[in-house]
C-alpha atoms as a PDB file:
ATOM      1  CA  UNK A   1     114.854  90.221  92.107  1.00  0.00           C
ATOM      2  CA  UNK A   2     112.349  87.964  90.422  1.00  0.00           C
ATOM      3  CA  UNK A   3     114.762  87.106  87.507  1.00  0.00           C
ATOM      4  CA  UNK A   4     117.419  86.537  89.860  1.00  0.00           C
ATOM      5  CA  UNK A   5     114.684  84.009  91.729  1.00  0.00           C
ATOM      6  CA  UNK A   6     113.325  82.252  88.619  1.00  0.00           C
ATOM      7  CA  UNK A   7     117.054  81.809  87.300  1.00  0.00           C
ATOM      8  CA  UNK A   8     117.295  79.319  91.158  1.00  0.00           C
ATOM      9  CA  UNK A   9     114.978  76.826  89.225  1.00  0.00           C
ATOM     10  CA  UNK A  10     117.018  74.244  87.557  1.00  0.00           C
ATOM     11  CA  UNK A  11     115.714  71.673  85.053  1.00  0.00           C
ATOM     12  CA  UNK A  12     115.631  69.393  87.744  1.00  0.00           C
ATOM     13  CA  UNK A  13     113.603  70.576  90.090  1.00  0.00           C
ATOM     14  CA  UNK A  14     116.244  70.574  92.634  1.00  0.00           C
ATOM     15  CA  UNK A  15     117.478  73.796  95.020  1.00  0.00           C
ATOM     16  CA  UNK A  16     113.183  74.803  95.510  1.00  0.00           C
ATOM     17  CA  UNK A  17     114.287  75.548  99.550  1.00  0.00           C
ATOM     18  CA  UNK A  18     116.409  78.276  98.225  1.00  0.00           C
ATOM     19  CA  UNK A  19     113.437  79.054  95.736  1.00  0.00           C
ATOM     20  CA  UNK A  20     110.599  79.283  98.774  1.00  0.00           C
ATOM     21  CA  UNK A  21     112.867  80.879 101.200  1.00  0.00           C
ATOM     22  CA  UNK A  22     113.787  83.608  98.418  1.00  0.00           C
ATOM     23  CA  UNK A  23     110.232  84.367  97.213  1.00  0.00           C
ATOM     24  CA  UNK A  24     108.881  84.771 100.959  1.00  0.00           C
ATOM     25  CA  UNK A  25     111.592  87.316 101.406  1.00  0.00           C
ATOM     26  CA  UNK A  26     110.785  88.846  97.967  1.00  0.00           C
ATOM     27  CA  UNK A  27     107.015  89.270  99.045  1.00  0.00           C
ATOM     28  CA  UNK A  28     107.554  90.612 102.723  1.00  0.00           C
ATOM     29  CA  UNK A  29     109.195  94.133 101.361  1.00  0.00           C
ATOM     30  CA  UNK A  30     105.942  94.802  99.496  1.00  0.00           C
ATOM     31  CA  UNK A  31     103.729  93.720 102.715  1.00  0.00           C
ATOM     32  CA  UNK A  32     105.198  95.755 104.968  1.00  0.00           C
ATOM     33  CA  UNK A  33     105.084  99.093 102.370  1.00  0.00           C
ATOM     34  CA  UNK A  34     101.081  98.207 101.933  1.00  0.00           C
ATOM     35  CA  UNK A  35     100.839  97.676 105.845  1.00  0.00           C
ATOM     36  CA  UNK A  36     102.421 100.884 107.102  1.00  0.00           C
ATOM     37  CA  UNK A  37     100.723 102.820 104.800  1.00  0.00           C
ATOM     38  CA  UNK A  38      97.363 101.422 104.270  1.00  0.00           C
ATOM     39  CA  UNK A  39      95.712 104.526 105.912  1.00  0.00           C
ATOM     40  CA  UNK A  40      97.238 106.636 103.250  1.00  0.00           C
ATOM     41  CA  UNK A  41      95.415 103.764 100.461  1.00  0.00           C
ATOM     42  CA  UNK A  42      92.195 103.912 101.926  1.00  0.00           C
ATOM     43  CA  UNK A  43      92.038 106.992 102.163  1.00  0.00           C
ATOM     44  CA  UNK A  44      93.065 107.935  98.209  1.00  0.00           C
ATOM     45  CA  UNK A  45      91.039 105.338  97.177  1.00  0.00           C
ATOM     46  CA  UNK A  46      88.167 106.640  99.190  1.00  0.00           C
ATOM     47  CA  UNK A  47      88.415 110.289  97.874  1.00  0.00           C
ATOM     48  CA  UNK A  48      88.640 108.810  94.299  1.00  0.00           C
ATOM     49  CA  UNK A  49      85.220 107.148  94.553  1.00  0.00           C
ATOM     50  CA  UNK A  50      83.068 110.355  96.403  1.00  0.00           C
ATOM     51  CA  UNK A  51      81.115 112.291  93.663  1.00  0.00           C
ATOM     52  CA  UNK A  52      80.091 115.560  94.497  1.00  0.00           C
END
């Protein structure tokens, strides 16, 4: 997807609508993974860090 987003650029600077509205849908798939499972990240990143 980022290839097909940097390929909207054109040497003239023109079409950067398409280029904002495509990267804000590119980064909302990744937020919403991180989001709903953010307990499950704390928590491995919690039991990496405990010595015993």
């Amino acid at each position: 997807m980022t290839v097909t987003i940097s390929s909207m650029v054109n040497s003239y600077g023109g079409g950067w609508e398409y280029l904002t509205a495509a990267a804000f849908i590119s980064m909302v798939l990744p937020l919403v993974v991180f989001f709903a499972l953010q307990k499950y990240f704390v928590k491995g990143v919690l039991a990496g860090s405990i010595k015993e």
